[in-house]
Protein backbone atom coordinates (compact mmCIF):
# COMPACT_ATOMS: atom_id res chain seq x y z
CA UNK A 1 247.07 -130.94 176.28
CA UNK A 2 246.82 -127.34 176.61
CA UNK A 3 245.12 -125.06 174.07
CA UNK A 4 247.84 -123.53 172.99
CA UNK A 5 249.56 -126.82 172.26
CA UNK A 6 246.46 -127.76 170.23
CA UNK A 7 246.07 -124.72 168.31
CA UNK A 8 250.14 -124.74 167.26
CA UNK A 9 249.29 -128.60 166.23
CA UNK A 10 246.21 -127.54 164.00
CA UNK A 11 248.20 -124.59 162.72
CA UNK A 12 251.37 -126.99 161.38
CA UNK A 13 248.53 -129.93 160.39
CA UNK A 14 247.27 -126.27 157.88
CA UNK A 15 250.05 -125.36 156.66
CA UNK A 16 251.04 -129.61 155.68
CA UNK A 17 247.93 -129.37 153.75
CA UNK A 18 248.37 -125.89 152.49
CA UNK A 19 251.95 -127.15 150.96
CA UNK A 20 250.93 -130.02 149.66
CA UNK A 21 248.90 -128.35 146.77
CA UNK A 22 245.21 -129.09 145.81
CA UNK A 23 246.07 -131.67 143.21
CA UNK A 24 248.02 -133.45 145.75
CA UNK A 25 245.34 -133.16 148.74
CA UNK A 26 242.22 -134.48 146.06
CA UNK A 27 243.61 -137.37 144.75
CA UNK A 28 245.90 -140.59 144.52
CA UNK A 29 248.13 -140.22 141.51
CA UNK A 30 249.03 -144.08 141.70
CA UNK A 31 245.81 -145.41 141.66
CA UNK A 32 244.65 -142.71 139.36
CA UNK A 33 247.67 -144.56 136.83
CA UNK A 34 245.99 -147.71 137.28
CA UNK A 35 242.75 -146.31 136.46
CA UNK A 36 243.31 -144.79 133.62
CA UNK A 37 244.43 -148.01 131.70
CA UNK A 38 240.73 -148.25 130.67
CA UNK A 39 241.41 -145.11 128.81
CA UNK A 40 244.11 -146.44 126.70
CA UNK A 41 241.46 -148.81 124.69
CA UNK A 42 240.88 -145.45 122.91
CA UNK A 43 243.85 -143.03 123.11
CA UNK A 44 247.28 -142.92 123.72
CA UNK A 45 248.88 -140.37 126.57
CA UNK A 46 249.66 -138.14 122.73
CA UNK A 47 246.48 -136.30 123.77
CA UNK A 48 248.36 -134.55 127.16
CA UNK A 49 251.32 -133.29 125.61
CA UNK A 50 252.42 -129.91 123.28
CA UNK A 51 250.60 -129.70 120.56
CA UNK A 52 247.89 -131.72 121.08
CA UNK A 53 247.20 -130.64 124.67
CA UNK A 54 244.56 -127.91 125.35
CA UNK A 55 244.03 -128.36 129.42
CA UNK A 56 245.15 -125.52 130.65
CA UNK A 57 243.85 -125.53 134.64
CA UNK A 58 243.01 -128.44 137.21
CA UNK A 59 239.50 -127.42 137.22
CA UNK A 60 239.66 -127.95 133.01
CA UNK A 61 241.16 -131.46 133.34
CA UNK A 62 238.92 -132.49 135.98
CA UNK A 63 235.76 -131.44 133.63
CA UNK A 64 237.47 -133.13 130.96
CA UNK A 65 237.89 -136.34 132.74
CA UNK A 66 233.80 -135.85 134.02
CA UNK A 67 232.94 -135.44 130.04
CA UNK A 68 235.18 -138.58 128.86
CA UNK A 69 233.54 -140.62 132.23
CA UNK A 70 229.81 -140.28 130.67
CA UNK A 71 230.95 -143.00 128.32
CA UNK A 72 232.06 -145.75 130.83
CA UNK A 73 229.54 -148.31 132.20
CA UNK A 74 229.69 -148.42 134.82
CA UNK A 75 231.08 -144.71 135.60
CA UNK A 76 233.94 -143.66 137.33
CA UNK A 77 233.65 -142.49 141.20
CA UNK A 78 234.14 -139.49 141.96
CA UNK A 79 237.38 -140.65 144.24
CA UNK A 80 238.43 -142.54 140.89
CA UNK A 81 237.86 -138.72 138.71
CA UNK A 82 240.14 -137.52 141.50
CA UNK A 83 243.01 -140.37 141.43
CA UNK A 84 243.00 -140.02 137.47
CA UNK A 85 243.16 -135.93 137.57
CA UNK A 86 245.94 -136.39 140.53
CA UNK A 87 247.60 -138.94 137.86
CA UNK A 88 247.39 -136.80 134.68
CA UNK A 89 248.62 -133.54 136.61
CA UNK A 90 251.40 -134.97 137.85
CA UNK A 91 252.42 -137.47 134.81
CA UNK A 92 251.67 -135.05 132.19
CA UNK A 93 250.15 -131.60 132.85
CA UNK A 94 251.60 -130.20 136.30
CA UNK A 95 249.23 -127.22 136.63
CA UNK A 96 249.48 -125.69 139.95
CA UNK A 97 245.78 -124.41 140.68
């Protein structure tokens, strides 16, 4: 393979990345869903949408969802923080950065 061939191959592998968004890139929305069913013990999906919702950037939801994880025993990975914030963003809040 040339160098040529493999620098146009890391370019395109980039750009895939670079279009699929952060939120998309950090985490699995799916199992993020299935996650997040421990939540429901204590809240309804009410809390993510006008009025009640006051996340207004990924970086916001993902500190939210670290804050609400200090009360789970045992505590959420940080993969499973990432599969719920890819859930929420794309269920509920659809930021874009």
């Amino acid at each position: 393979m040339s160098v040529g061939t493999t620098a146009a191959r890391a370019l395109a592998a980039m750009a895939a990345l670079a279009l699929a968004g952060p939120a998309a890139a950090a985490g699995d929305p799916v199992r993020g869903a299935a996650l997040h069913d421990a939540c429901l013990g204590c809240h309804g999906t009410e809390l993510y949408v006008p009025p009640r919702a006051k996340i207004k950037s990924l970086s916001a939801l993902r500190k939210e969802v670290n804050r609400w994880n200090d009360r789970y025993n045992p505590k959420f990975s940080k993969q499973d923080v990432e599969d719920m914030v890819a859930y929420l963003n794309r269920d509920f809040y659809k930021l874009v950065k």
